[in-house]
PDB file of N, CA and C in Angstrom:
ATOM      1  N   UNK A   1      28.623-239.873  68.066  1.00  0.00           N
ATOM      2  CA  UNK A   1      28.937-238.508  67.710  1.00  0.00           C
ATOM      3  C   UNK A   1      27.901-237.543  68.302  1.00  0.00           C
ATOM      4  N   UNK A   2      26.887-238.084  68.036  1.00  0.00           N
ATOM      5  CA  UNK A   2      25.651-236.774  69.041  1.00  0.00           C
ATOM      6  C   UNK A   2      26.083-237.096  70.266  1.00  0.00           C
ATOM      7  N   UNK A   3      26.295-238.299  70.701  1.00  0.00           N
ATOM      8  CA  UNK A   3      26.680-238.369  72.544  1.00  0.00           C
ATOM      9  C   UNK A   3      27.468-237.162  72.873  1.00  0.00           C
ATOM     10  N   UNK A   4      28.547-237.036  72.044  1.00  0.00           N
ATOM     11  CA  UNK A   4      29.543-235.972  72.776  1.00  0.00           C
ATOM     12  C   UNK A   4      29.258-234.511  71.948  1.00  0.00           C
ATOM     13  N   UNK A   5      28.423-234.688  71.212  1.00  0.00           N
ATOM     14  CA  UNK A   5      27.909-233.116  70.700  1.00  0.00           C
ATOM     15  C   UNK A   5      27.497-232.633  72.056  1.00  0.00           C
ATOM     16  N   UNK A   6      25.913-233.436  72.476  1.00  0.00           N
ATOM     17  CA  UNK A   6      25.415-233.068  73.664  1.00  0.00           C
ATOM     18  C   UNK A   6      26.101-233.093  74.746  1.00  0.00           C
ATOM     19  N   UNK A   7      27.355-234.179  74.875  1.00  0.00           N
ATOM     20  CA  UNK A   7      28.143-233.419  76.584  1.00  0.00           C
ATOM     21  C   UNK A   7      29.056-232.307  76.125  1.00  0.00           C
ATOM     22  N   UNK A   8      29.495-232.041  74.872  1.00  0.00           N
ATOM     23  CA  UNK A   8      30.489-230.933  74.633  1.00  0.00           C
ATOM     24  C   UNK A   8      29.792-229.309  74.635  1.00  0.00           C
ATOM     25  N   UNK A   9      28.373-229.208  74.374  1.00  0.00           N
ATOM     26  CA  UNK A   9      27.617-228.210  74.920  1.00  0.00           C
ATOM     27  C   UNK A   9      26.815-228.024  75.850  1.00  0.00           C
ATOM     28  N   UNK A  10      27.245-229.209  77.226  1.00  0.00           N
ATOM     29  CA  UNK A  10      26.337-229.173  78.055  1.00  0.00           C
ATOM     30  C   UNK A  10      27.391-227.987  79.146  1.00  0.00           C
ATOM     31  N   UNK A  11      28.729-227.925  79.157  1.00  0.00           N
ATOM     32  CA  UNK A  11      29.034-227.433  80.043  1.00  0.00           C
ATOM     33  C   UNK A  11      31.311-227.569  79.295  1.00  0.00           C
ATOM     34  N   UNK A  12      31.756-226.797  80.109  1.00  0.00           N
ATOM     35  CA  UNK A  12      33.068-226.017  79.559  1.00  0.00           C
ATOM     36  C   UNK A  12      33.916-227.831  79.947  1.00  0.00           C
ATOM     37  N   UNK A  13      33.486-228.319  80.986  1.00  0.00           N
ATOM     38  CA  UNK A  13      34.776-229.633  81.670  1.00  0.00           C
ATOM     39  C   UNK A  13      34.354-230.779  80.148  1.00  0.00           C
ATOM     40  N   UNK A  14      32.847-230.840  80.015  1.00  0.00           N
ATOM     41  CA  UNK A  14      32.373-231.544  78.826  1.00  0.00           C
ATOM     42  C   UNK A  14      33.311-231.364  77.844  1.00  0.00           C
ATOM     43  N   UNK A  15      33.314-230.217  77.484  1.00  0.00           N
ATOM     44  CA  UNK A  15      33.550-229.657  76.003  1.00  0.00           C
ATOM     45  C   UNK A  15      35.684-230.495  75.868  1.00  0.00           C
ATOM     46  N   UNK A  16      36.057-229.523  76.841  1.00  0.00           N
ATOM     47  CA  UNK A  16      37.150-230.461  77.697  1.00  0.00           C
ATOM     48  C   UNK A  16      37.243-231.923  77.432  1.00  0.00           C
ATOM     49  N   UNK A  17      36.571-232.626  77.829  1.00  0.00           N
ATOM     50  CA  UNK A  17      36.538-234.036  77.661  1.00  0.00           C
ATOM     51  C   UNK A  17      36.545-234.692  76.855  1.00  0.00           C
ATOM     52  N   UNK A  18      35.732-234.307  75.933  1.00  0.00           N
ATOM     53  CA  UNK A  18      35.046-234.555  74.236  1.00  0.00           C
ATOM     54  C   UNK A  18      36.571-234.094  73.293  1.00  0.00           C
ATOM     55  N   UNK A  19      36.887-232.702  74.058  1.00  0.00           N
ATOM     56  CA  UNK A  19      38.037-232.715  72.876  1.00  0.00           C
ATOM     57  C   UNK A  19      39.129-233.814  73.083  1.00  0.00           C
ATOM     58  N   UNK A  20      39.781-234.279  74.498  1.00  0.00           N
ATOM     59  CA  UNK A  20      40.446-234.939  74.647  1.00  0.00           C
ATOM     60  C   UNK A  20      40.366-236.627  73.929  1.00  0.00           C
ATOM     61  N   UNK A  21      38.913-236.553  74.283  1.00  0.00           N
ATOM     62  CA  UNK A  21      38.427-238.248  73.414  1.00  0.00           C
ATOM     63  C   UNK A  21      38.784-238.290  72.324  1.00  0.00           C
ATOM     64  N   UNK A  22      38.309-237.260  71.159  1.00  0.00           N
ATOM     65  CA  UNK A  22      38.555-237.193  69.765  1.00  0.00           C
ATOM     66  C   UNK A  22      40.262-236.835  69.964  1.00  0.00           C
ATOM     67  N   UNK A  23      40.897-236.521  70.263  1.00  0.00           N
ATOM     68  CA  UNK A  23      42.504-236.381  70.062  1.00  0.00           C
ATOM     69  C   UNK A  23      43.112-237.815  69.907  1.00  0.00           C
ATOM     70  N   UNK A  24      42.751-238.580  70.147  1.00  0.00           N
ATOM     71  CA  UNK A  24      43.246-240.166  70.039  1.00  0.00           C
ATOM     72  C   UNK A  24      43.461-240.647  68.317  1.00  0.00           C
ATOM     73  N   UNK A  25      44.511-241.568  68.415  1.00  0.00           N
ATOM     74  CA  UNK A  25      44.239-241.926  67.025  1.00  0.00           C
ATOM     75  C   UNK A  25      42.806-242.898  66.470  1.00  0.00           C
ATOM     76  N   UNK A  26      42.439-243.362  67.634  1.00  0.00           N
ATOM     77  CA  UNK A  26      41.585-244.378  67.305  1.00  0.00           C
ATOM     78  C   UNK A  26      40.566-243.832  66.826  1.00  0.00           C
ATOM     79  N   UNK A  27      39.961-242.511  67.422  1.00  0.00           N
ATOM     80  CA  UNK A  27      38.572-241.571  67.703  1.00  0.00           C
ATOM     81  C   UNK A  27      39.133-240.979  65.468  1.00  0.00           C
ATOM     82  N   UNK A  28      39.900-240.543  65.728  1.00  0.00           N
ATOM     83  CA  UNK A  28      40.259-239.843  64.850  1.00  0.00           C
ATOM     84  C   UNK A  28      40.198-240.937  63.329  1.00  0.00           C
ATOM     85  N   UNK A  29      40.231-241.820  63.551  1.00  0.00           N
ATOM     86  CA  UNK A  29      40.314-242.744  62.695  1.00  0.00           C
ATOM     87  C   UNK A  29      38.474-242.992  62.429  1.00  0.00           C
ATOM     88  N   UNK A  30      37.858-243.387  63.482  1.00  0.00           N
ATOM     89  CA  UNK A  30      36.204-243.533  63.860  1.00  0.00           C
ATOM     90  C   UNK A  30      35.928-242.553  62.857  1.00  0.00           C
ATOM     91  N   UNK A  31      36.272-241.275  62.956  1.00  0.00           N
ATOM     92  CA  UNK A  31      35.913-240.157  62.361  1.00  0.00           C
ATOM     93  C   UNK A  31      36.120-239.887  60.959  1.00  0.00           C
ATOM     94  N   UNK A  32      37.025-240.347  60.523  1.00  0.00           N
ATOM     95  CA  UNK A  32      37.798-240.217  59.294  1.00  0.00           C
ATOM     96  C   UNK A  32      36.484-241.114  58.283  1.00  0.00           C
ATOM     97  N   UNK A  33      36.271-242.636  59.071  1.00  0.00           N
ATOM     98  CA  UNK A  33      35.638-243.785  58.391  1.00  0.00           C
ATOM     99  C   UNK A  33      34.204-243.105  58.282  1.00  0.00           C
ATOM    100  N   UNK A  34      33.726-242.453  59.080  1.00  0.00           N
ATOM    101  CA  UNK A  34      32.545-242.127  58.756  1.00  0.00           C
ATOM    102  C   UNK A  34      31.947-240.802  57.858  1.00  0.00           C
ATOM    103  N   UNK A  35      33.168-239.715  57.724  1.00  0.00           N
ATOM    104  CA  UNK A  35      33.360-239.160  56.926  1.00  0.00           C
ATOM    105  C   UNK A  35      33.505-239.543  55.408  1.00  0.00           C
ATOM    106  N   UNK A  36      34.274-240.745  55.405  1.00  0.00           N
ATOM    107  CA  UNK A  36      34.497-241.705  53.815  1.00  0.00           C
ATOM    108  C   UNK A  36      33.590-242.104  53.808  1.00  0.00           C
ATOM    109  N   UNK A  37      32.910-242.565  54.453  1.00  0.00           N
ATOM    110  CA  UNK A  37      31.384-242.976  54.182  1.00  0.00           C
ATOM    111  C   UNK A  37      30.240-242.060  53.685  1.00  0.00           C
ATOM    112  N   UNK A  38      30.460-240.928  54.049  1.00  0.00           N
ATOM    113  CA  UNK A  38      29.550-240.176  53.761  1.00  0.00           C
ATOM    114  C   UNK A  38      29.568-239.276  52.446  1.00  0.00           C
ATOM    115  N   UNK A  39      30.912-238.588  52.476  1.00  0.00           N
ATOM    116  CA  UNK A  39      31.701-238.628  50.829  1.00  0.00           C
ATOM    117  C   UNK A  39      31.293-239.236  49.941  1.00  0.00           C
ATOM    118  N   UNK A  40      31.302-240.725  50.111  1.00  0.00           N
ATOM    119  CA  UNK A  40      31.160-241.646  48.987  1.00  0.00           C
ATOM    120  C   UNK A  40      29.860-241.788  48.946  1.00  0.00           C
ATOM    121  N   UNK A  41      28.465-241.776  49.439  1.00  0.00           N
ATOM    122  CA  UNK A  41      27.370-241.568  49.528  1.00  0.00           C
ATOM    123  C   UNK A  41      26.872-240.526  48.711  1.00  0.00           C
ATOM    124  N   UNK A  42      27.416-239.474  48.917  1.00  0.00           N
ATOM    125  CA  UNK A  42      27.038-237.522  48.775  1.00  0.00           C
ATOM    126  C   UNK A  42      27.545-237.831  47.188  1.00  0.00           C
ATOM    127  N   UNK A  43      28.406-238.144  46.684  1.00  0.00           N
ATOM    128  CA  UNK A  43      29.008-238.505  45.170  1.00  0.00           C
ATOM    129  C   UNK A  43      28.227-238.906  44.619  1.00  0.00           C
ATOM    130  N   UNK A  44      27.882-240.553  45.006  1.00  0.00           N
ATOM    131  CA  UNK A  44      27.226-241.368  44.291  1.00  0.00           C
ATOM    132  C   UNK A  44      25.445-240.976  44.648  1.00  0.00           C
ATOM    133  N   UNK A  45      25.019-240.241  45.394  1.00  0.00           N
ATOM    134  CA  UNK A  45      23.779-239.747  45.198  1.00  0.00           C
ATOM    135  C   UNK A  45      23.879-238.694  44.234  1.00  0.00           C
ATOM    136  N   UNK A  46      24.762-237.830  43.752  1.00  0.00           N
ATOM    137  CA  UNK A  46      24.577-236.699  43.031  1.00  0.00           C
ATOM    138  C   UNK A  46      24.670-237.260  41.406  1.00  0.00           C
ATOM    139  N   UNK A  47      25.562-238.563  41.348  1.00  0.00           N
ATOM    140  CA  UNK A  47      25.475-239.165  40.131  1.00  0.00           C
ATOM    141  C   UNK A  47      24.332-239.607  39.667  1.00  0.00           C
ATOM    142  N   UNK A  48      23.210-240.112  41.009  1.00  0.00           N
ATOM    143  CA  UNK A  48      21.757-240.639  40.965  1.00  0.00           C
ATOM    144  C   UNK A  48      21.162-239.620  40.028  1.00  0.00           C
ATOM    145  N   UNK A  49      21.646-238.412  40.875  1.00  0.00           N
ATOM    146  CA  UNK A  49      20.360-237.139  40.499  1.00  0.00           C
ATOM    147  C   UNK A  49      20.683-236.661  39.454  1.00  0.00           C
ATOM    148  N   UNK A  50      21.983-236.912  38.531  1.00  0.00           N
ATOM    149  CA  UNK A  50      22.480-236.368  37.626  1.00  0.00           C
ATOM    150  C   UNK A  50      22.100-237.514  36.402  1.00  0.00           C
ATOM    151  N   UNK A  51      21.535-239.000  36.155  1.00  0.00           N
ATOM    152  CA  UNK A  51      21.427-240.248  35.785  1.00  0.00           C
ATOM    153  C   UNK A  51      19.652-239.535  35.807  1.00  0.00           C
ATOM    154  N   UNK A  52      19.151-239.352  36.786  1.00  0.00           N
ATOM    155  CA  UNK A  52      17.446-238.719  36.725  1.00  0.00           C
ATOM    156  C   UNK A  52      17.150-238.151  35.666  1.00  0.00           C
ATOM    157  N   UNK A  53      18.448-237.311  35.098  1.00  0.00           N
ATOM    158  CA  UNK A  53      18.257-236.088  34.537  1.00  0.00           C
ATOM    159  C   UNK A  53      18.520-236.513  32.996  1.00  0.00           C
ATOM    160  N   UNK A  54      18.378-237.830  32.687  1.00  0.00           N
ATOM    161  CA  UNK A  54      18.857-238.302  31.361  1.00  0.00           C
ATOM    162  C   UNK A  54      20.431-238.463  30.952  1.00  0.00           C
ATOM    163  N   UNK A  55      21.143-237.976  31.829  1.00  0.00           N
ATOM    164  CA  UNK A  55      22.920-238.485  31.553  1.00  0.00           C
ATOM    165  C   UNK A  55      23.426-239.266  32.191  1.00  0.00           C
ATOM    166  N   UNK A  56      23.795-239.789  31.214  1.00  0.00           N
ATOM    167  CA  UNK A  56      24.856-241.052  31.587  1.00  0.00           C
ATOM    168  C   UNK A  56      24.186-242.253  32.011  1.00  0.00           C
ATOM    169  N   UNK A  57      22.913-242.665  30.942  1.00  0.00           N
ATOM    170  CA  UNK A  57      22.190-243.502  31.212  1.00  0.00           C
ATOM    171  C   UNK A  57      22.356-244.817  30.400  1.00  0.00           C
ATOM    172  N   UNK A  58      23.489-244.704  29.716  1.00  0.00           N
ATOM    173  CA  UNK A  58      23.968-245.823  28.671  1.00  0.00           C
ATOM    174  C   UNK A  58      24.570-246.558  29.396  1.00  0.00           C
ATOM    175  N   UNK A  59      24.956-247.757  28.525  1.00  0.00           N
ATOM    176  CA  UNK A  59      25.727-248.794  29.557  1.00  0.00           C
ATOM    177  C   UNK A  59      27.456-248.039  29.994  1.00  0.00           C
ATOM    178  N   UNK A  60      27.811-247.199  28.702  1.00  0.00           N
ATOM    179  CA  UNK A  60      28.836-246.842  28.360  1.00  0.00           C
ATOM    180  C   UNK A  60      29.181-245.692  29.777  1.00  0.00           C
ATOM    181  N   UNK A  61      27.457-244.980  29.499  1.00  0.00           N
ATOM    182  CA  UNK A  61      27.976-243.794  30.774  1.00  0.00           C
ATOM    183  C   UNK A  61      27.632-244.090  31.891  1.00  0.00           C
ATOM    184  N   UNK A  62      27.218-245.262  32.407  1.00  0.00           N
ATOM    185  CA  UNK A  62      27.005-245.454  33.946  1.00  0.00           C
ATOM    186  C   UNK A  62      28.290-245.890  34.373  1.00  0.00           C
ATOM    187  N   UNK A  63      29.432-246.956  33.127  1.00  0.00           N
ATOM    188  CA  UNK A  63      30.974-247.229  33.454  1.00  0.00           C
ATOM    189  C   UNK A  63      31.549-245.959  34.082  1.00  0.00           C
ATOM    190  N   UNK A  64      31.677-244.817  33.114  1.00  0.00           N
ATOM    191  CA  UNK A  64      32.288-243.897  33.120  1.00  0.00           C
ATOM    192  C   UNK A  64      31.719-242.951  34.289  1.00  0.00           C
ATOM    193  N   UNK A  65      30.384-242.976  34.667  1.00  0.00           N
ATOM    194  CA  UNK A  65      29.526-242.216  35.949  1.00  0.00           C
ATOM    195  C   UNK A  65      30.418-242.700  37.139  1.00  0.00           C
ATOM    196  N   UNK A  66      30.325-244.256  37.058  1.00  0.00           N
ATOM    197  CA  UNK A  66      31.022-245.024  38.251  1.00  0.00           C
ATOM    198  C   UNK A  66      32.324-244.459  38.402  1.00  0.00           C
ATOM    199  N   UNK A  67      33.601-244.360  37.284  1.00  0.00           N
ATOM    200  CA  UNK A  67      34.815-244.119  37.717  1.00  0.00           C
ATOM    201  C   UNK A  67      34.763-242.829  37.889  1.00  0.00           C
ATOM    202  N   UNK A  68      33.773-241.817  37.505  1.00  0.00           N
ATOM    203  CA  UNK A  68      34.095-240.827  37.993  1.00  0.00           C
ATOM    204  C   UNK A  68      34.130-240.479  39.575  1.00  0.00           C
ATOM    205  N   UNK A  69      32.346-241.081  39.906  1.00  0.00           N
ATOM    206  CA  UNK A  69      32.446-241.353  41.329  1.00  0.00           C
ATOM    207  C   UNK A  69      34.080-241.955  42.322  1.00  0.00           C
ATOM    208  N   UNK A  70      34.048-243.163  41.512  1.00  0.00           N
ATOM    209  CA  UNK A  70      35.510-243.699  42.618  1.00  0.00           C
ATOM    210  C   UNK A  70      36.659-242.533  42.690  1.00  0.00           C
ATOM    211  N   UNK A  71      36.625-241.595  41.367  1.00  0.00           N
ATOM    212  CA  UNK A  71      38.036-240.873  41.409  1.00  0.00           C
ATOM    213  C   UNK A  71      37.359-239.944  42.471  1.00  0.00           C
ATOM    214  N   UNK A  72      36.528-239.019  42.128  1.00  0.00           N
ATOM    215  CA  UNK A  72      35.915-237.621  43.471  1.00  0.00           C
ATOM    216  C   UNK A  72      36.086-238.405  44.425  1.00  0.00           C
ATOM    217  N   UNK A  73      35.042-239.493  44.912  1.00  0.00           N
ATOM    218  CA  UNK A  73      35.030-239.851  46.036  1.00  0.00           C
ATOM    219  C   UNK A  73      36.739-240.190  47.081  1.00  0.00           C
ATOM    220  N   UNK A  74      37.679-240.453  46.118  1.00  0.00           N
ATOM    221  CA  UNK A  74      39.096-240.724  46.355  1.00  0.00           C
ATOM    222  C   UNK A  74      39.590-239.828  46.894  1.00  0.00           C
ATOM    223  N   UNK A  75      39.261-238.502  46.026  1.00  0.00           N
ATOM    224  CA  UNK A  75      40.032-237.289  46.435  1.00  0.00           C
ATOM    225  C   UNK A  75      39.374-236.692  48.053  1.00  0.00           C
ATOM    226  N   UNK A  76      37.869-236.747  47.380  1.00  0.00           N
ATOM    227  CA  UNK A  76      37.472-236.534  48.956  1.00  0.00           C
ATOM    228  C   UNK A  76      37.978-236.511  50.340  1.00  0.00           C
ATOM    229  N   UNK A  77      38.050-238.198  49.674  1.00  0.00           N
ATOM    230  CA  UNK A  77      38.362-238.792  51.061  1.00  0.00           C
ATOM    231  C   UNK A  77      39.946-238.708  51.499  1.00  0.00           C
ATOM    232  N   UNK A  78      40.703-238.222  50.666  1.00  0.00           N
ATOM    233  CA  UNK A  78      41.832-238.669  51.106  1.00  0.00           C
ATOM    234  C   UNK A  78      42.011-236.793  51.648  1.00  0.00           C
ATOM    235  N   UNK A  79      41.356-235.780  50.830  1.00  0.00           N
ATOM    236  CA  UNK A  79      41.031-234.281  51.736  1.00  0.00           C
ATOM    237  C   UNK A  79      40.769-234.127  53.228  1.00  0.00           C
ATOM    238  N   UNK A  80      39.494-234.945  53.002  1.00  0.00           N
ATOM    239  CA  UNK A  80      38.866-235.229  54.668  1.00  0.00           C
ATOM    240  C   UNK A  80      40.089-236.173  55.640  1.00  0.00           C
ATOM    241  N   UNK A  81      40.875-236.972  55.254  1.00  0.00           N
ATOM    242  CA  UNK A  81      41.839-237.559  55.748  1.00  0.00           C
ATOM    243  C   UNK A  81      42.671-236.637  56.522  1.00  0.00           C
ATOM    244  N   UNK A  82      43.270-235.668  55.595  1.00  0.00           N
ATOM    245  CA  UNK A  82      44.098-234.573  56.085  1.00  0.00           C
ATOM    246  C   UNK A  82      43.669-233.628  56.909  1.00  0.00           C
ATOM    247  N   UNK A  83      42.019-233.233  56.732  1.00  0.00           N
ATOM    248  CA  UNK A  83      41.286-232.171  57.220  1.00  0.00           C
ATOM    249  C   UNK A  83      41.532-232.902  59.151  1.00  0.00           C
ATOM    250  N   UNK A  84      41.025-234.326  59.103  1.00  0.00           N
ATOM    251  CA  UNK A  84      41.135-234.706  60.197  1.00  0.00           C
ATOM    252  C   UNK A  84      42.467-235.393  61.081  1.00  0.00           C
ATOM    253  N   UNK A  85      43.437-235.642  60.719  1.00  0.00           N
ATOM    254  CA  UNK A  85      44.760-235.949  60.768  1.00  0.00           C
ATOM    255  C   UNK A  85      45.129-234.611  61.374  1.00  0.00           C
TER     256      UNK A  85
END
């Protein structure tokens, strides 16, 4: 992804090129996965920082921390799905 950051602002045929690569389903898919990845990261770190803070530190609320995570992270991802589709 930085590879074609840096040829897509090195020059106008770049920028050109880079868009054509990402138009593929495959690229678009690459993209999607690493986006869900990162979603689900950004969630479950904010549950960390929110668990720091004294909530949801029972056995009861780390269950319930977790499904909350899987549901956001779901929606996320299935947003970012569409955003990139």
């Amino acid at each position: 992804m930085l590879y074609a950051l840096d040829k897509s602002l090195a020059s106008e045929q770049g920028f050109k090129e880079v868009q054509e690569c990402l138009s593929s389903p495959l690229a678009k898919l690459v993209t999607w996965g690493l986006l869900s990845a990162l979603l689900y990261h950004l969630v479950a770190g904010i549950r960390h920082l929110i668990m720091d803070m004294g909530i949801g530190e029972t056995l009861e609320g780390g269950k319930l921390g977790s499904k909350i995570v899987i549901a956001v992270s779901v929606v996320l991802i299935l947003l970012a799905g569409v955003w990139v589709w």
